[in-house]
N, C-alpha and C. Protein backbone atom coordinates (compact mmCIF):
# COMPACT_ATOMS: atom_id res chain seq x y z
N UNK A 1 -47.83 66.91 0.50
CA UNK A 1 -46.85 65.91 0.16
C UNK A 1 -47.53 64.86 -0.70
N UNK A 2 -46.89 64.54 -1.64
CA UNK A 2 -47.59 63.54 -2.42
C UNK A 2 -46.92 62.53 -2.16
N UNK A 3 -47.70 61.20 -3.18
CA UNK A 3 -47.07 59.97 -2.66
C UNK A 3 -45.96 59.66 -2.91
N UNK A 4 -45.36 60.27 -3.45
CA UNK A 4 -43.72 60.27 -4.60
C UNK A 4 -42.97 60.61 -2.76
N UNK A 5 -43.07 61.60 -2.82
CA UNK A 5 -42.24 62.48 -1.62
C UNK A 5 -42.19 60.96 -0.42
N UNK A 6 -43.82 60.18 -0.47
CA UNK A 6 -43.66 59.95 1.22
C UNK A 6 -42.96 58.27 0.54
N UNK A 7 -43.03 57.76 0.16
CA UNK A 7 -42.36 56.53 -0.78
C UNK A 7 -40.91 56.44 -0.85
N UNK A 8 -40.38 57.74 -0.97
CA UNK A 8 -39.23 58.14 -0.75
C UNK A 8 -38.63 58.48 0.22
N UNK A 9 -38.83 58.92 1.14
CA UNK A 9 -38.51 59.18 2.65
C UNK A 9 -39.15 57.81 2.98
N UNK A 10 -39.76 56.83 3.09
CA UNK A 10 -39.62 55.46 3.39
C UNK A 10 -38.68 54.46 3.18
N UNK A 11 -38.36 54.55 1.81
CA UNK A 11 -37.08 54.12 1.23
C UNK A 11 -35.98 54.40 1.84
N UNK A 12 -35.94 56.26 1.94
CA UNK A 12 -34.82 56.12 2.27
C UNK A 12 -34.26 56.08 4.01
N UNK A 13 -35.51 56.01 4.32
CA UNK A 13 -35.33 55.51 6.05
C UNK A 13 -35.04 54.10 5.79
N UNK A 14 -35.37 53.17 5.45
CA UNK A 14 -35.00 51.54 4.97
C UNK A 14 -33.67 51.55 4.61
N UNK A 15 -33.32 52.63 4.12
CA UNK A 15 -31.95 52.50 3.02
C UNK A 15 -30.75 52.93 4.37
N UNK A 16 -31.16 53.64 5.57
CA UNK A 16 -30.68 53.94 6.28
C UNK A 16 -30.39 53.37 7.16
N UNK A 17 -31.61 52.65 7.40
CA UNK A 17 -31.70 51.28 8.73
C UNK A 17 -30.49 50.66 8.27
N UNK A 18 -31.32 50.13 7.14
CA UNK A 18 -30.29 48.90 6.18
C UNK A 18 -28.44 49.20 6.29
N UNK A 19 -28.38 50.57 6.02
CA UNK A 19 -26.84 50.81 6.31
C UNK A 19 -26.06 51.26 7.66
N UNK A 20 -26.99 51.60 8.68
CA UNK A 20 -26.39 51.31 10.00
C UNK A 20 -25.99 50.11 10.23
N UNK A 21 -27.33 48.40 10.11
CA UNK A 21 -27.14 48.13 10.03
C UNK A 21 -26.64 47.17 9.68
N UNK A 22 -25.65 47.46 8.51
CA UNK A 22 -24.52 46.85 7.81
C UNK A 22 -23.32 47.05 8.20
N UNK A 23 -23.54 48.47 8.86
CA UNK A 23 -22.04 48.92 9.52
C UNK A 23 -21.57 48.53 10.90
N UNK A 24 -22.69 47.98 11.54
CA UNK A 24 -22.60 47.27 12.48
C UNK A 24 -22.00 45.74 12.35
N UNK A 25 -23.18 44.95 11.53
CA UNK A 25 -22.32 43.75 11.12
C UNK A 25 -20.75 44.16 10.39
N UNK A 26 -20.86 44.97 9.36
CA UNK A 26 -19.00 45.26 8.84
C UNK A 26 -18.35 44.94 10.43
N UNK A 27 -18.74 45.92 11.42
CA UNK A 27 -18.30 46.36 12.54
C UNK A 27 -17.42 44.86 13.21
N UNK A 28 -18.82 44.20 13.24
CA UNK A 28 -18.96 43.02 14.08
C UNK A 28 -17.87 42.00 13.65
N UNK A 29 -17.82 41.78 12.08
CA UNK A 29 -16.90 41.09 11.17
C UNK A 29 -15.50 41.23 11.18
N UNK A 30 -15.45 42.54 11.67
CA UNK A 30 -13.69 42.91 11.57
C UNK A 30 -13.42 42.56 13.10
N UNK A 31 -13.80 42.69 13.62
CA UNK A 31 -13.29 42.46 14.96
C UNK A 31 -13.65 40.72 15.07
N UNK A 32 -14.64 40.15 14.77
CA UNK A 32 -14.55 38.56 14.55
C UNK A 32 -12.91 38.00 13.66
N UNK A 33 -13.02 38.61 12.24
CA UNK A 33 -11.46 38.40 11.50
C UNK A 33 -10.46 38.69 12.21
N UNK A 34 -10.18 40.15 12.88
CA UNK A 34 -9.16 40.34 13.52
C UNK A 34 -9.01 38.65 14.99
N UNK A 35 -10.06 38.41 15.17
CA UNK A 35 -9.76 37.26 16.25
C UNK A 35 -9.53 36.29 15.98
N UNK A 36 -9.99 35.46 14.55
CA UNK A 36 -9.36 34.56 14.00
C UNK A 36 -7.75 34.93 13.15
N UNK A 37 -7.44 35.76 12.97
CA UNK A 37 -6.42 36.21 12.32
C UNK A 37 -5.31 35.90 13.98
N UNK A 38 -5.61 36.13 15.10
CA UNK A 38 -4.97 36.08 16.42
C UNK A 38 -4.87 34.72 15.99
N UNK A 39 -6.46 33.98 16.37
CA UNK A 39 -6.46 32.47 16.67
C UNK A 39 -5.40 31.88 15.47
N UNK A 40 -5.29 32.20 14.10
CA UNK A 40 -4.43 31.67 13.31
C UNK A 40 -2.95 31.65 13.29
N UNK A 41 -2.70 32.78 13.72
CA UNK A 41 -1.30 32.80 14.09
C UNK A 41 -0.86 31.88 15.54
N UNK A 42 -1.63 32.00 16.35
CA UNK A 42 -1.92 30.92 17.34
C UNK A 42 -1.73 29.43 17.12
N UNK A 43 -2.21 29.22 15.82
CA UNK A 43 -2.23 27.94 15.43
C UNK A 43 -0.96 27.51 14.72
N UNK A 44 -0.42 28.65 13.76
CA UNK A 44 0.52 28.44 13.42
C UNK A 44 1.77 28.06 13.90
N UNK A 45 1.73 28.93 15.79
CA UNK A 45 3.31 28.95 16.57
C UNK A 45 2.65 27.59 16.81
N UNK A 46 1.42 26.99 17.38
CA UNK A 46 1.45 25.19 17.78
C UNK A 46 1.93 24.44 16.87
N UNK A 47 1.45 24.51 15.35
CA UNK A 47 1.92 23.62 14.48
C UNK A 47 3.26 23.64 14.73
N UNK A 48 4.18 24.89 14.62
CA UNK A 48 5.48 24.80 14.06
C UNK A 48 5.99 24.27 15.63
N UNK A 49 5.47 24.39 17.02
CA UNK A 49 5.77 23.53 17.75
C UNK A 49 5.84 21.96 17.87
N UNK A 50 4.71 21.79 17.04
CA UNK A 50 4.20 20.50 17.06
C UNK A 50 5.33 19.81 15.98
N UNK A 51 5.41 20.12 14.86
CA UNK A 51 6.14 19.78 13.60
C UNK A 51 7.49 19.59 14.79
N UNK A 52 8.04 20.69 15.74
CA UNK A 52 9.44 20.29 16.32
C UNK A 52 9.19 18.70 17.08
N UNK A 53 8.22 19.03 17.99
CA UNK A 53 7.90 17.70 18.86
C UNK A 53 8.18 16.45 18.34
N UNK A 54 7.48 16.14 16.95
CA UNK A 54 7.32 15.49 15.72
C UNK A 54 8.62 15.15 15.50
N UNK A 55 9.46 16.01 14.76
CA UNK A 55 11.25 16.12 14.55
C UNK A 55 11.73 15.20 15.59
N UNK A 56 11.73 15.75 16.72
CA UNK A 56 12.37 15.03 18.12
C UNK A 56 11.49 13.64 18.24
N UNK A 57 10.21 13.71 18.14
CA UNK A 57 9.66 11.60 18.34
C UNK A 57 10.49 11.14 17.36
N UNK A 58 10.34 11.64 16.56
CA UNK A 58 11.37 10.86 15.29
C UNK A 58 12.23 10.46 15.32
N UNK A 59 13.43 11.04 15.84
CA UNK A 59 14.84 11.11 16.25
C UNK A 59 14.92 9.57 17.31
N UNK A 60 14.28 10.18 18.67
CA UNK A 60 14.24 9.23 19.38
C UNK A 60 13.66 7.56 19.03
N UNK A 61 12.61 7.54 17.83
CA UNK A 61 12.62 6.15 17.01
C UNK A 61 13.41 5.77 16.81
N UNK A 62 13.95 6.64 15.85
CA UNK A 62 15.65 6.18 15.23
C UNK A 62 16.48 5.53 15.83
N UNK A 63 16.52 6.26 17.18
CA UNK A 63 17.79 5.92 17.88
C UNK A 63 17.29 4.55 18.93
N UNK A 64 15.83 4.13 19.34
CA UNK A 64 15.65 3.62 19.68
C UNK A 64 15.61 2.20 18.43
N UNK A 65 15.40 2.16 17.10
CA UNK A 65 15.55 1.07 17.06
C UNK A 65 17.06 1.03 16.62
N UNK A 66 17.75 1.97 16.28
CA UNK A 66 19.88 1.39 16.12
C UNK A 66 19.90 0.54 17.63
N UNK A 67 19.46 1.06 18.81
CA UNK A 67 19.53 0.23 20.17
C UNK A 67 19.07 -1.40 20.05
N UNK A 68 17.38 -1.36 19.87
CA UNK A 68 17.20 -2.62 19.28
C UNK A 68 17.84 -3.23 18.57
N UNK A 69 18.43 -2.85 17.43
CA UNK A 69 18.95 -3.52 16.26
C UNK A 69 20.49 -3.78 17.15
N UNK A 70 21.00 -3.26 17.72
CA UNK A 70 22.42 -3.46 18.17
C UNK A 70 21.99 -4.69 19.47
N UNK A 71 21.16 -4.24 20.21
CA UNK A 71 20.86 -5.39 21.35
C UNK A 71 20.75 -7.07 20.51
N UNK A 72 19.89 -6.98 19.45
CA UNK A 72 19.74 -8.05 18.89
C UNK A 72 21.15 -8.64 18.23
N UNK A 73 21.59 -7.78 17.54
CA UNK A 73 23.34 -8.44 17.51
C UNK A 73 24.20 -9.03 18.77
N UNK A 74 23.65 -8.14 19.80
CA UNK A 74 24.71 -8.46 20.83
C UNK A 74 24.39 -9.97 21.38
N UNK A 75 23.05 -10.01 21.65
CA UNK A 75 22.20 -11.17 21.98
C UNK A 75 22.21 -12.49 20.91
N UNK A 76 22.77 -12.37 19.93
CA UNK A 76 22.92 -13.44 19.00
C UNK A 76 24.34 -14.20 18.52
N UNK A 77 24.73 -12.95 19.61
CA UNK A 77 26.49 -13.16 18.99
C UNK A 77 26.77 -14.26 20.18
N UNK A 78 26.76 -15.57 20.01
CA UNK A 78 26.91 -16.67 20.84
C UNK A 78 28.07 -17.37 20.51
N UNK A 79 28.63 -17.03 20.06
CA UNK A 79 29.70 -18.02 19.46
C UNK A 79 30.83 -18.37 20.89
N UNK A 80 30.75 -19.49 20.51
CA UNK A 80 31.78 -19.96 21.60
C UNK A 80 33.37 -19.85 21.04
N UNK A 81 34.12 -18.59 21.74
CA UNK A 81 35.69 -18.56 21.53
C UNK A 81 36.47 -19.25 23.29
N UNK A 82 37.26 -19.90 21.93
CA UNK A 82 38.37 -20.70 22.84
C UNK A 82 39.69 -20.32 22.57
N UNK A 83 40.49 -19.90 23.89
CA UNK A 83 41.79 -19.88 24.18
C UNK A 83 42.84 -21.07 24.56
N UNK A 84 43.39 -20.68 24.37
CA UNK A 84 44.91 -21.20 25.00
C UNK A 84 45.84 -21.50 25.39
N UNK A 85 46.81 -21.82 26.08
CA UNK A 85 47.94 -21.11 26.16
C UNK A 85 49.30 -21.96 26.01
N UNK A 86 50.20 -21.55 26.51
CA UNK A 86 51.16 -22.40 25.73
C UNK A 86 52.85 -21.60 26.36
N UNK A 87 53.83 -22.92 27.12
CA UNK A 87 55.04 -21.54 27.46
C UNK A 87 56.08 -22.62 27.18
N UNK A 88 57.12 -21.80 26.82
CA UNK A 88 58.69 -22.63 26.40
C UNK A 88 59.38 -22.20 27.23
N UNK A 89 59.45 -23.40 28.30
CA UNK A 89 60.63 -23.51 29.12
C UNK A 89 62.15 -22.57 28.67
N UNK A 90 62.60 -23.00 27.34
CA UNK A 90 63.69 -22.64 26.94
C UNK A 90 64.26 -21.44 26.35
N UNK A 91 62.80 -20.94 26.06
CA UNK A 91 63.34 -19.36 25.84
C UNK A 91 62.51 -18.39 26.80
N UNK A 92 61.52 -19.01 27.38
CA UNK A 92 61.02 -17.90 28.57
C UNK A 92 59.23 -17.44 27.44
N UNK A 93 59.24 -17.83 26.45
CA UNK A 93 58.18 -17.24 25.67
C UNK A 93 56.94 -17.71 25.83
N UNK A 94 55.75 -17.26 26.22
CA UNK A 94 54.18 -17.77 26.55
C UNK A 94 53.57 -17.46 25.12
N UNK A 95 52.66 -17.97 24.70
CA UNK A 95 52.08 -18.23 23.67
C UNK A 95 50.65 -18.36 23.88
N UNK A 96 49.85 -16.96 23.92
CA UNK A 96 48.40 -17.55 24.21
C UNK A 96 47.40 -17.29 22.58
N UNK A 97 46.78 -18.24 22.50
CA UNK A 97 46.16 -18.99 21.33
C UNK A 97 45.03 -18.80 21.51
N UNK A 98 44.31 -18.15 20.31
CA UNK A 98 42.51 -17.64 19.81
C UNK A 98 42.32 -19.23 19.33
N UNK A 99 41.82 -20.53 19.54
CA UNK A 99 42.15 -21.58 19.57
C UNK A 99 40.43 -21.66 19.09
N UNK A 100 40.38 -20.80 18.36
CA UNK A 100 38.94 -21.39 17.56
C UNK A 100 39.21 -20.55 16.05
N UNK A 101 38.15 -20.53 15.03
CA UNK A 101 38.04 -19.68 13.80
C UNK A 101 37.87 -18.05 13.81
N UNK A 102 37.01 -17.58 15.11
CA UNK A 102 36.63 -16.07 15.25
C UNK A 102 37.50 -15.11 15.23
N UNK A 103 37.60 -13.90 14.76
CA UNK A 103 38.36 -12.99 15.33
C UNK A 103 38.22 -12.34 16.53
N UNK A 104 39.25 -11.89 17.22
CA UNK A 104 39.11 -10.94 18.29
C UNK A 104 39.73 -9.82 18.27
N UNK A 105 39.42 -9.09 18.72
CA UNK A 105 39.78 -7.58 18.33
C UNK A 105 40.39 -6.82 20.29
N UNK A 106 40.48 -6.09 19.77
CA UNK A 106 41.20 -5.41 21.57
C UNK A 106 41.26 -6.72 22.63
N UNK A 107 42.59 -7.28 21.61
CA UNK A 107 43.22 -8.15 22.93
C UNK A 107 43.71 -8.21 23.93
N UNK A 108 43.52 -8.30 25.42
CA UNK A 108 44.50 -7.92 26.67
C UNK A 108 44.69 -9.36 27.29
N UNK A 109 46.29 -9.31 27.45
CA UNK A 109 46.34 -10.93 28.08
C UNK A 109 47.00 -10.11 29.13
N UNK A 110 46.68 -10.82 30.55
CA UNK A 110 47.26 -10.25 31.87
C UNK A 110 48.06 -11.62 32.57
N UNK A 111 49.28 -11.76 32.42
CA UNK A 111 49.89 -13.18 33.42
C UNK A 111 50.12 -12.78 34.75
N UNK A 112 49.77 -13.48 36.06
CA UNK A 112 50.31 -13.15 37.28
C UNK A 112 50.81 -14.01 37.99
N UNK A 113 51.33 -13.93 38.79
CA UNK A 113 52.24 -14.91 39.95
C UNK A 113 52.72 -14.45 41.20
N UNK A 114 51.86 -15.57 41.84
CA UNK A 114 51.39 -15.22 43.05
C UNK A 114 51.20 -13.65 43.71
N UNK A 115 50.45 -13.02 43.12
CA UNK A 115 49.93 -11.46 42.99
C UNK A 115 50.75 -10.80 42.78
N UNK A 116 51.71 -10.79 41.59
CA UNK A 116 52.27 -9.70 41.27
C UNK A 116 52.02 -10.06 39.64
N UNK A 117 51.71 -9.09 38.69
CA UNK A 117 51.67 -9.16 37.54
C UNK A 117 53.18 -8.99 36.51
N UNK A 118 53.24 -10.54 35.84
CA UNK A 118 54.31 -11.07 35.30
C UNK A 118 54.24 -10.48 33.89
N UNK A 119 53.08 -10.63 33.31
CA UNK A 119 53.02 -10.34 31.58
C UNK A 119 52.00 -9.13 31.55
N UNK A 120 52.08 -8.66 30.59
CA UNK A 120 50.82 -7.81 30.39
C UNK A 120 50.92 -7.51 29.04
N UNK A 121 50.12 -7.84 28.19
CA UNK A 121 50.39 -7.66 26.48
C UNK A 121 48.98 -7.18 25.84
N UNK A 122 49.29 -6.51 24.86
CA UNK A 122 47.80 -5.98 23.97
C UNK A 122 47.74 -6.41 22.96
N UNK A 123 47.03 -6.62 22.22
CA UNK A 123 47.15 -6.73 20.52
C UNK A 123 45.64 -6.21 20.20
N UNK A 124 45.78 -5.37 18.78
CA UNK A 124 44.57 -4.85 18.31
C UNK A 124 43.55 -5.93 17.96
N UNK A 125 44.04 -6.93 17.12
CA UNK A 125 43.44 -7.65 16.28
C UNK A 125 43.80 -9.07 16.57
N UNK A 126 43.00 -10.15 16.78
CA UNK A 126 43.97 -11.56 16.75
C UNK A 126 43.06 -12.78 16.00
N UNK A 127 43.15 -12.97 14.65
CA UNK A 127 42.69 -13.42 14.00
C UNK A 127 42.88 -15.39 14.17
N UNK A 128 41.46 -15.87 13.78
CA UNK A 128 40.81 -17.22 14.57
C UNK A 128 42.81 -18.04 14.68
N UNK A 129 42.78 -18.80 15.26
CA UNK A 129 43.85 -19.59 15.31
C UNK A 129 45.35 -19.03 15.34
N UNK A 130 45.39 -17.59 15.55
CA UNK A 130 46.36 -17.18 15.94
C UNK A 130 46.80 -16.82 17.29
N UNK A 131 48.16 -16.05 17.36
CA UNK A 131 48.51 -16.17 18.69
C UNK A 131 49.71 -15.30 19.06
N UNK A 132 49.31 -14.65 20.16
CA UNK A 132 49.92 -13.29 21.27
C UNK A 132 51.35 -14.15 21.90
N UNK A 133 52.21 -13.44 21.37
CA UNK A 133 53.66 -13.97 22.27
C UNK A 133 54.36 -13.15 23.14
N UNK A 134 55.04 -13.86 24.01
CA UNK A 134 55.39 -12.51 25.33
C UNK A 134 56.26 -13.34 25.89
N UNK A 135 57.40 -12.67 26.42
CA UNK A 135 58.56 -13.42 27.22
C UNK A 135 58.03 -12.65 28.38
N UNK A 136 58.28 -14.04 29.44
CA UNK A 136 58.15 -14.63 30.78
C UNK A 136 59.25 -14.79 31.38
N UNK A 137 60.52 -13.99 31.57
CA UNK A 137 61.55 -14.86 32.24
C UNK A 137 61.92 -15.19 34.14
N UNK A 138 60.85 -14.28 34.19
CA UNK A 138 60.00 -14.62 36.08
C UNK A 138 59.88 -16.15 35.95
N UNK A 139 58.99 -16.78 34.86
CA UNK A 139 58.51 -18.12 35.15
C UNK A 139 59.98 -18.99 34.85
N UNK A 140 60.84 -19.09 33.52
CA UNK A 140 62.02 -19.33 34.34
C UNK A 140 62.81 -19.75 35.11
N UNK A 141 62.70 -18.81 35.85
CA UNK A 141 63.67 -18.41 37.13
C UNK A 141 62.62 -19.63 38.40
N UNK A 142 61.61 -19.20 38.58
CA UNK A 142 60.51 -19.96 39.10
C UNK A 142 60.98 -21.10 39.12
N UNK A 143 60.78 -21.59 37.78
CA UNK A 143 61.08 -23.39 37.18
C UNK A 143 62.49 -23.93 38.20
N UNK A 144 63.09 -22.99 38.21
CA UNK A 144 65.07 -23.43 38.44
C UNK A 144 65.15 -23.51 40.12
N UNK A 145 63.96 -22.70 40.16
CA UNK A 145 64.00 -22.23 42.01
C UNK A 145 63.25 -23.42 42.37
N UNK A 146 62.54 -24.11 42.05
CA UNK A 146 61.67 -25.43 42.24
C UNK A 146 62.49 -26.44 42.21
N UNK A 147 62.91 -26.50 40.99
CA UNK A 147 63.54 -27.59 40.99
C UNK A 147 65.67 -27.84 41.81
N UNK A 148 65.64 -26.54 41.97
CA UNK A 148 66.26 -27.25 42.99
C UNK A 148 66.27 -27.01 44.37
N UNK A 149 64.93 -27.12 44.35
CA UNK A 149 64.40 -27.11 46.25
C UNK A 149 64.05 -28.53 46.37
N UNK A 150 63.80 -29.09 45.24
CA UNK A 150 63.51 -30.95 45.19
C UNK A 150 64.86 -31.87 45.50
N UNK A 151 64.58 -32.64 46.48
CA UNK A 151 65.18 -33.20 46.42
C UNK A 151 65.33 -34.82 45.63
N UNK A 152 65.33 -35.83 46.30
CA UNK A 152 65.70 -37.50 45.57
C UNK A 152 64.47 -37.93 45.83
N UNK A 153 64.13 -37.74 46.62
CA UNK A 153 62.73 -37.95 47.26
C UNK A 153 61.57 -37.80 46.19
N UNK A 154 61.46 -36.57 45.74
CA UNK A 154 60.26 -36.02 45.23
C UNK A 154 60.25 -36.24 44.00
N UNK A 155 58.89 -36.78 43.35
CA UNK A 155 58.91 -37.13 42.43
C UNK A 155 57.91 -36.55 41.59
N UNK A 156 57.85 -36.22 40.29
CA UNK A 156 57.02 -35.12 39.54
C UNK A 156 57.60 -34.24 38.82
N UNK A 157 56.79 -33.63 38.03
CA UNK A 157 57.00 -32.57 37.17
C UNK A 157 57.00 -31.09 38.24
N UNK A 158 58.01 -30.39 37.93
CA UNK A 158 58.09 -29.50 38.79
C UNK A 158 57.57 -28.28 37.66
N UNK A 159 56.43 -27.38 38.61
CA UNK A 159 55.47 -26.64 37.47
C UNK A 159 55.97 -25.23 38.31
N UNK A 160 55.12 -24.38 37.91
CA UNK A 160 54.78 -22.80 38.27
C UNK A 160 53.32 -22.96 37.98
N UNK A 161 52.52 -22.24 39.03
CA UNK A 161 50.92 -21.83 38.96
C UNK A 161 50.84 -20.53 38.51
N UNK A 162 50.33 -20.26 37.64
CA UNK A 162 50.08 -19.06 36.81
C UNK A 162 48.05 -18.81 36.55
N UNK A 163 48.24 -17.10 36.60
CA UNK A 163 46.51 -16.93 36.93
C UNK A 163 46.53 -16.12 35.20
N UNK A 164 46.18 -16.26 34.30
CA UNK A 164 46.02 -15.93 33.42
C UNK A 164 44.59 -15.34 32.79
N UNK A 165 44.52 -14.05 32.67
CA UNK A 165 43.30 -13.43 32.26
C UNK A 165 43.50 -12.88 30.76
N UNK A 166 42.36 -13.16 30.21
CA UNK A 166 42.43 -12.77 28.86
C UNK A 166 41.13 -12.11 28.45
N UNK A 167 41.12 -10.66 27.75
CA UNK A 167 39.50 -9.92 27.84
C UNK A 167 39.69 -9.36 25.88
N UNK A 168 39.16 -9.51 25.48
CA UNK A 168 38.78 -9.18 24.09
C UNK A 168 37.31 -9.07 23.62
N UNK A 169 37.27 -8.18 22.70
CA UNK A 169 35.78 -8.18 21.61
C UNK A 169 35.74 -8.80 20.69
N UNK A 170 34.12 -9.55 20.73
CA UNK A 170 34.05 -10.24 19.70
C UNK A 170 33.57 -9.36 17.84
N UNK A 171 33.66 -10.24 16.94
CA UNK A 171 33.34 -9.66 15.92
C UNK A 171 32.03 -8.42 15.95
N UNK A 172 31.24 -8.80 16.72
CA UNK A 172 29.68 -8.31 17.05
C UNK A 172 29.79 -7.18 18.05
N UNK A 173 30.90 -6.97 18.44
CA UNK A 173 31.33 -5.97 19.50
C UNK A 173 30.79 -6.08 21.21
N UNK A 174 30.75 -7.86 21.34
CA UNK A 174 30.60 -8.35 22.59
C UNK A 174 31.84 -8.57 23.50
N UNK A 175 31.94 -7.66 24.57
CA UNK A 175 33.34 -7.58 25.59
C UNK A 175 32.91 -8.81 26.52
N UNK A 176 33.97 -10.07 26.00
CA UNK A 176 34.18 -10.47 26.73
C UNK A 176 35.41 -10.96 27.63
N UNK A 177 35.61 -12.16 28.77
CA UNK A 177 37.12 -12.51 28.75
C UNK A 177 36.78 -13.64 30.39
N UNK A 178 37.97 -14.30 29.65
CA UNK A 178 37.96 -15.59 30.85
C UNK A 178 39.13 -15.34 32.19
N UNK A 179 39.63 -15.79 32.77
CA UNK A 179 39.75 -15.89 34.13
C UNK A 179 40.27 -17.59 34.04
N UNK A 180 42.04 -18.18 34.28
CA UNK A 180 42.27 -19.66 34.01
C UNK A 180 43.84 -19.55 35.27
N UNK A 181 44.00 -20.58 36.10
CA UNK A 181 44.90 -20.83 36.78
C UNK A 181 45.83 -22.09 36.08
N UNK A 182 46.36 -21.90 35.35
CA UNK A 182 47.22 -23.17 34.95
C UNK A 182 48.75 -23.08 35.61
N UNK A 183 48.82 -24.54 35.62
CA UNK A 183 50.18 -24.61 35.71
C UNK A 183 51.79 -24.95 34.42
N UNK A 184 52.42 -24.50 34.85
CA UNK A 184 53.31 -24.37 33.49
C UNK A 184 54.66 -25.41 34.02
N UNK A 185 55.08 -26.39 32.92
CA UNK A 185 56.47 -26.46 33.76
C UNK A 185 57.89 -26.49 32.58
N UNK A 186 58.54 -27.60 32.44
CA UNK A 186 59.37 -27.74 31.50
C UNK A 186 58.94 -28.29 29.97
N UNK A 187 58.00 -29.08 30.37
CA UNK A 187 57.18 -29.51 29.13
C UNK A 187 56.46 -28.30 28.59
N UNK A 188 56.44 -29.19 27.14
CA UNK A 188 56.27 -27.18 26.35
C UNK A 188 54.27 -28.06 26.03
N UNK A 189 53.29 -27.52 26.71
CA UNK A 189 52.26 -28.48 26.20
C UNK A 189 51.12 -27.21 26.28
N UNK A 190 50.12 -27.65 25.47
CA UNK A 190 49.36 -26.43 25.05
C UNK A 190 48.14 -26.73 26.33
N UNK A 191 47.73 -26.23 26.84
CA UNK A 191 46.83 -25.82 27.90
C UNK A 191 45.82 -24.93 27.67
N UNK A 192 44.54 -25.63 28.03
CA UNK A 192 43.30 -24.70 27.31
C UNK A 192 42.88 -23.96 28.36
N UNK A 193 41.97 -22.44 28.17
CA UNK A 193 41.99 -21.77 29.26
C UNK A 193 40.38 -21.99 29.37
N UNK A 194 40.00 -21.57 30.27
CA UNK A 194 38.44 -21.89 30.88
C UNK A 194 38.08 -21.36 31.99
């Protein structure tokens, strides 16, 4: 054997090592890729979870500051509204009065006497200084029944006690409403509620 021959069978034992291994690392590599190729798709279903999670914090910001932002309206809306009321002996008609500038919106006026409910009226809208009318002819009748249970003796304005509730929203969409016992008689006189 000469040196050609043994140079060559060295080589190509090297050349052999060398390509086992390579086929081992190849080996080693595909099965490493195939596991990041898992881990990536892995990552992908979290992101596109995460991106939803994300979607939904978002949402709930949103909606948490329209809440804030609406609390702070509600909390600022201070305006002092004043009512009123108002009844004519002569035709039986009550007259209750937004007795400031504001509007009110879903008006409910409730009249009662002595626990039975006399009036009950709605109005959508009741713009500052206007005013809800409603015949009363219970109170009336009331007035006539008083006065002639009086005799020479008694002296005074002969009234009716009336419980008058009134509940409306303000411009800012604050529900509120008062709660007023007035008395009503022949005199036609405007009476503030409180």
């Amino acid at each position: 054997m000469d040196w050609f021959n043994i140079v060559s069978l060295v080589f190509s034992a090297i050349g052999c090592v060398t390509g086992c291994a390579a086929l081992v690392q190849t080996h080693n590599a595909n099965k490493i890729s195939e596991k990041s190729l898992g881990v990536g798709e892995e990552a992908n279903v979290l992101s596109s979870e995460s991106n939803g999670l994300s979607s939904d914090a978002n949402q709930i910001g949103e909606d948490a500051n329209l809440i804030a932002g609406r609390s702070v309206e509600v909390t600022s809306d201070q305006r002092t509204y004043e009512w009123a009321a108002q009844f004519d002996a002569k035709t039986g008609v009550m007259a209750v009065i937004n007795d400031c500038g504001f509007r009110a919106s879903d008006v409910r006026v409730v009249v009662r006497l002595e626990d039975e409910t006399i009036g009950d009226v709605h109005a959508d809208d009741v713009a500052g200084f206007k005013q809800v009318e409603f015949e009363l002819p219970l109170v009336c009748e009331k007035l006539r029944e008083e006065t002639a249970k009086r005799n020479e003796f008694v002296i005074g304005p002969v009234f009716v006690r009336l419980d008058i509730y009134v509940s409306w929203i303000t411009d800012l969409g604050m529900h509120r409403s008062i709660h007023s016992k007035q008395g009503f008689g022949y005199a036609k006189r405007k009476k503030i509620l409180s």
